[in-house]
C-alpha atoms as a PDB file:
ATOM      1  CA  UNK A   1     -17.372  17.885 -93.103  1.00  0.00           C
ATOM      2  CA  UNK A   2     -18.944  20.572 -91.240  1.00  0.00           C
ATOM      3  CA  UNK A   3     -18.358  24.208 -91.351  1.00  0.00           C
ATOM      4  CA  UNK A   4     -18.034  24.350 -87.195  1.00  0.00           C
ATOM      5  CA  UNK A   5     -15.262  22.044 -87.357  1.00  0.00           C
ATOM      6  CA  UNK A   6     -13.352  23.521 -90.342  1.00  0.00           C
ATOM      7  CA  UNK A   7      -9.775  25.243 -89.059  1.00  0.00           C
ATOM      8  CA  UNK A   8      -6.918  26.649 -91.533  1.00  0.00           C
ATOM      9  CA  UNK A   9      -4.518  24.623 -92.934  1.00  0.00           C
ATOM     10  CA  UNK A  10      -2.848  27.173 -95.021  1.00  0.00           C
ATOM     11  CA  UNK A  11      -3.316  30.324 -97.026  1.00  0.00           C
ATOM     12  CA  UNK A  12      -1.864  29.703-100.406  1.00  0.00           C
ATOM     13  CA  UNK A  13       1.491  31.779-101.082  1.00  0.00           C
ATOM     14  CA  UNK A  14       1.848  29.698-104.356  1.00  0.00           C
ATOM     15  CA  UNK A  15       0.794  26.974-106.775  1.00  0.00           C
ATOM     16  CA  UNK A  16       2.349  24.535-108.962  1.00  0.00           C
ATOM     17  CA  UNK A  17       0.098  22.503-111.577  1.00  0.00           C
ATOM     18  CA  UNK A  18       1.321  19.310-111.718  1.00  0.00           C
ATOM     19  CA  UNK A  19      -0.401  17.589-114.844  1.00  0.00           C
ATOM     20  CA  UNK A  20      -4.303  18.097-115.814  1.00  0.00           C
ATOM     21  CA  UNK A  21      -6.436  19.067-112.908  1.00  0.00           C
ATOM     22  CA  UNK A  22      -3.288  17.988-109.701  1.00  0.00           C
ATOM     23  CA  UNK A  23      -2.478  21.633-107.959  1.00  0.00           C
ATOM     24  CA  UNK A  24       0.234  21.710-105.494  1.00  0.00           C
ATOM     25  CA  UNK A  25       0.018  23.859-102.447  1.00  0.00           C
ATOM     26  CA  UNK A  26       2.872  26.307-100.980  1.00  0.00           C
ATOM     27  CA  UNK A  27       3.844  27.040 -98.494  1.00  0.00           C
ATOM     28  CA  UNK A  28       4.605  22.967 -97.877  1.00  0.00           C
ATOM     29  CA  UNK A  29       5.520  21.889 -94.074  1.00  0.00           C
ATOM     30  CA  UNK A  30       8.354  19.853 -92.070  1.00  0.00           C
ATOM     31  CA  UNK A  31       7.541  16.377 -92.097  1.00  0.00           C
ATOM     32  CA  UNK A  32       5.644  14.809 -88.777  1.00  0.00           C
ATOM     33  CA  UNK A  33       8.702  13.283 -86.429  1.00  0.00           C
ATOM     34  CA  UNK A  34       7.211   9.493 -85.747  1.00  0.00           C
ATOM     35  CA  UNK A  35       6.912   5.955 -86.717  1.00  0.00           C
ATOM     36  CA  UNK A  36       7.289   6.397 -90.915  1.00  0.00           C
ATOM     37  CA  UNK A  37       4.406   9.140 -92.864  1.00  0.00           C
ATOM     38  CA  UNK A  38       2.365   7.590 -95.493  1.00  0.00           C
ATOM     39  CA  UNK A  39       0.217  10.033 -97.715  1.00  0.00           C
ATOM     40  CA  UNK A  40      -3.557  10.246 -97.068  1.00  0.00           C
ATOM     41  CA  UNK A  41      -6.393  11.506 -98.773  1.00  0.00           C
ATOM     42  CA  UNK A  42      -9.039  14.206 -97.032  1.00  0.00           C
ATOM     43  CA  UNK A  43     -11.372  17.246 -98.149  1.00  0.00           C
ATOM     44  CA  UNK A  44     -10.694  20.745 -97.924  1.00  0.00           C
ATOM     45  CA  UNK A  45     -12.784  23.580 -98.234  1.00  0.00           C
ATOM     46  CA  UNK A  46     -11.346  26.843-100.301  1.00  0.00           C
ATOM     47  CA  UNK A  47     -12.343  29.993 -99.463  1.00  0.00           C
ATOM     48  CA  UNK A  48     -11.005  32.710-102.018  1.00  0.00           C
ATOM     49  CA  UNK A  49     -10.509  36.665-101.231  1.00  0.00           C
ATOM     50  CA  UNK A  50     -13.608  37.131-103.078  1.00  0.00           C
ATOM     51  CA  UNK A  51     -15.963  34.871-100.635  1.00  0.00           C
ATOM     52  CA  UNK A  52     -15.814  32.054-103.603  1.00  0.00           C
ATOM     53  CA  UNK A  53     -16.044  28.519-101.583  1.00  0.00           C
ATOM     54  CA  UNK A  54     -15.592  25.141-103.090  1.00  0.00           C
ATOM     55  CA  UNK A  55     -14.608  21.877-101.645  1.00  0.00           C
ATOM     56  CA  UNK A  56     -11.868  19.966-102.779  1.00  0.00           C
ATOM     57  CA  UNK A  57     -10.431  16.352-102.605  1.00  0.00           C
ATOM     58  CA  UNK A  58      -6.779  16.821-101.393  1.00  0.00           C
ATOM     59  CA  UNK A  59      -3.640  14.639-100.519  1.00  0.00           C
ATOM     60  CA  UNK A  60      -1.034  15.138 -97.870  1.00  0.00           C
ATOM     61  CA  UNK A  61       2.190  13.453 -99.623  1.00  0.00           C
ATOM     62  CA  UNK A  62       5.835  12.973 -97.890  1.00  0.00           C
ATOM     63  CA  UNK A  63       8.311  14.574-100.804  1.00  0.00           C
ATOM     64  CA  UNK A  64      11.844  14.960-100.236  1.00  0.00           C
ATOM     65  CA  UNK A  65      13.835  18.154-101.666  1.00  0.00           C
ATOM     66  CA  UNK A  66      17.073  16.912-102.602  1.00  0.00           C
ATOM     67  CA  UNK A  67      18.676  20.835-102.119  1.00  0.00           C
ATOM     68  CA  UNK A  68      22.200  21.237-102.136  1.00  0.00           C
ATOM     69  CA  UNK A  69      22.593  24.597-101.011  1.00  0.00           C
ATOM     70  CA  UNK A  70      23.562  24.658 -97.139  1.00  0.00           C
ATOM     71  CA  UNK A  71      21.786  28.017 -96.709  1.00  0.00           C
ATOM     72  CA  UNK A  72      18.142  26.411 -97.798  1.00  0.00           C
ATOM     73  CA  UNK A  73      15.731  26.012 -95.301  1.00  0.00           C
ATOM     74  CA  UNK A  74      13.576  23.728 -96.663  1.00  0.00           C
ATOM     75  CA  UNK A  75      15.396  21.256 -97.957  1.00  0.00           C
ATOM     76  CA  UNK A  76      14.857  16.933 -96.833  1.00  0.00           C
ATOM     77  CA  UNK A  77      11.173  15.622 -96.473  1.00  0.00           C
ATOM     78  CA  UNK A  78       8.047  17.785 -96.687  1.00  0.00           C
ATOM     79  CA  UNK A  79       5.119  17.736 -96.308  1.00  0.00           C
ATOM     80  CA  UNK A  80       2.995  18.859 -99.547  1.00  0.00           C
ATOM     81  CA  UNK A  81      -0.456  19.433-100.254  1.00  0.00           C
ATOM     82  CA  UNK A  82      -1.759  18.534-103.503  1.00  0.00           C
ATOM     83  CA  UNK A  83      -5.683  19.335-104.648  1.00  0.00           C
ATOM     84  CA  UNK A  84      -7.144  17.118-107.311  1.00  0.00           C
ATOM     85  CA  UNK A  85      -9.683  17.983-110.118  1.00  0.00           C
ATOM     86  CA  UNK A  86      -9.160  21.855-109.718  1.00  0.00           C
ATOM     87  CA  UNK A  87      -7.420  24.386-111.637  1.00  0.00           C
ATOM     88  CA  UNK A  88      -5.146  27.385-110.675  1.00  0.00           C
ATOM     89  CA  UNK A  89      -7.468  29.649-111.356  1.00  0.00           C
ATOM     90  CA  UNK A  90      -9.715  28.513-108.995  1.00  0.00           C
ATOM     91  CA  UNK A  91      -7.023  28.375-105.928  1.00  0.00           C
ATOM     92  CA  UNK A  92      -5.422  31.988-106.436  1.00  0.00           C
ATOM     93  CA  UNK A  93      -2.865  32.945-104.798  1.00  0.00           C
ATOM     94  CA  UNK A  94      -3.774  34.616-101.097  1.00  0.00           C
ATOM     95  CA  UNK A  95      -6.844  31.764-100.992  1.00  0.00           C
ATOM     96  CA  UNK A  96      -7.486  30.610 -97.623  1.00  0.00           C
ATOM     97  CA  UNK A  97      -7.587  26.677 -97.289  1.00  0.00           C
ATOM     98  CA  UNK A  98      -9.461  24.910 -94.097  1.00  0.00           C
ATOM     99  CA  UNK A  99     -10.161  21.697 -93.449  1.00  0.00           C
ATOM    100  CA  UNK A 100     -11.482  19.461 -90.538  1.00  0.00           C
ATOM    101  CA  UNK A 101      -9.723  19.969 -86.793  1.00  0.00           C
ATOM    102  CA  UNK A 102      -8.536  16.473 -86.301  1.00  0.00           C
ATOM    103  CA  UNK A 103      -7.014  16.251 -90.173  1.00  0.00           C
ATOM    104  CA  UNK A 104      -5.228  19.122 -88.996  1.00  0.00           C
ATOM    105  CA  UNK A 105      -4.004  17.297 -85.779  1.00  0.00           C
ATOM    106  CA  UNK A 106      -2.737  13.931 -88.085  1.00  0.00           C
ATOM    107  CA  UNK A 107      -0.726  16.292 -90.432  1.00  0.00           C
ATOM    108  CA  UNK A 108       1.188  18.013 -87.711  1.00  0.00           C
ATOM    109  CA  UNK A 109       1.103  15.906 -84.283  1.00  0.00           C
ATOM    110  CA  UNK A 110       0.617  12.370 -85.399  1.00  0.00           C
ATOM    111  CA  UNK A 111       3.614  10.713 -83.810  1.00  0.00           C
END
């Protein structure tokens, strides 16, 4: 992972701590249209408002949001992203999270 090939993935509008040391990531996204999505694995790099940087291991999972009110717009499969060994303090809110240009390509044009 290089820093000239990092893009952003997200700037983190919320977070949801799973069990000890699993953070998920909001905003989440529509699910890739294709063949069938299958989580993967990948690194990010976190950049907080105050210049803190750490890298991460995250996973892209496929969750589905059983919602039953007709006026939700996310609702059905997203697209979630869950950091591992990190704690909430150290992803606040506003955080910026990057990670390599063609991860970025698999998690929203893989078809």
């Amino acid at each position: 992972m290089t820093v000239n090939n990092l893009v952003p993935l997200l700037e983190v509008e919320e977070r949801f701590a799973l069990n000890e040391g699993c953070l998920v990531l909001a905003p989440d996204f529509p699910l890739p249209l294709g063949r069938g999505w299958r989580e993967f694995t990948f690194f990010v790099v976190v950049r907080t408002t105050g210049k803190f940087e750490a890298r991460f291991r995250a996973v892209a999972s496929p969750v589905h949001l059983n919602i039953r009110d007709p006026e939700a717009k996310r609702k059905g499969w997203r697209l979630t992203i869950v950091l591992h060994q990190v704690t909430k303090e150290e992803v606040p809110i506003g955080s910026s999270v990057l990670c390599e240009r063609q991860v970025k390509k698999r998690l929203f044009s893989e078809t």
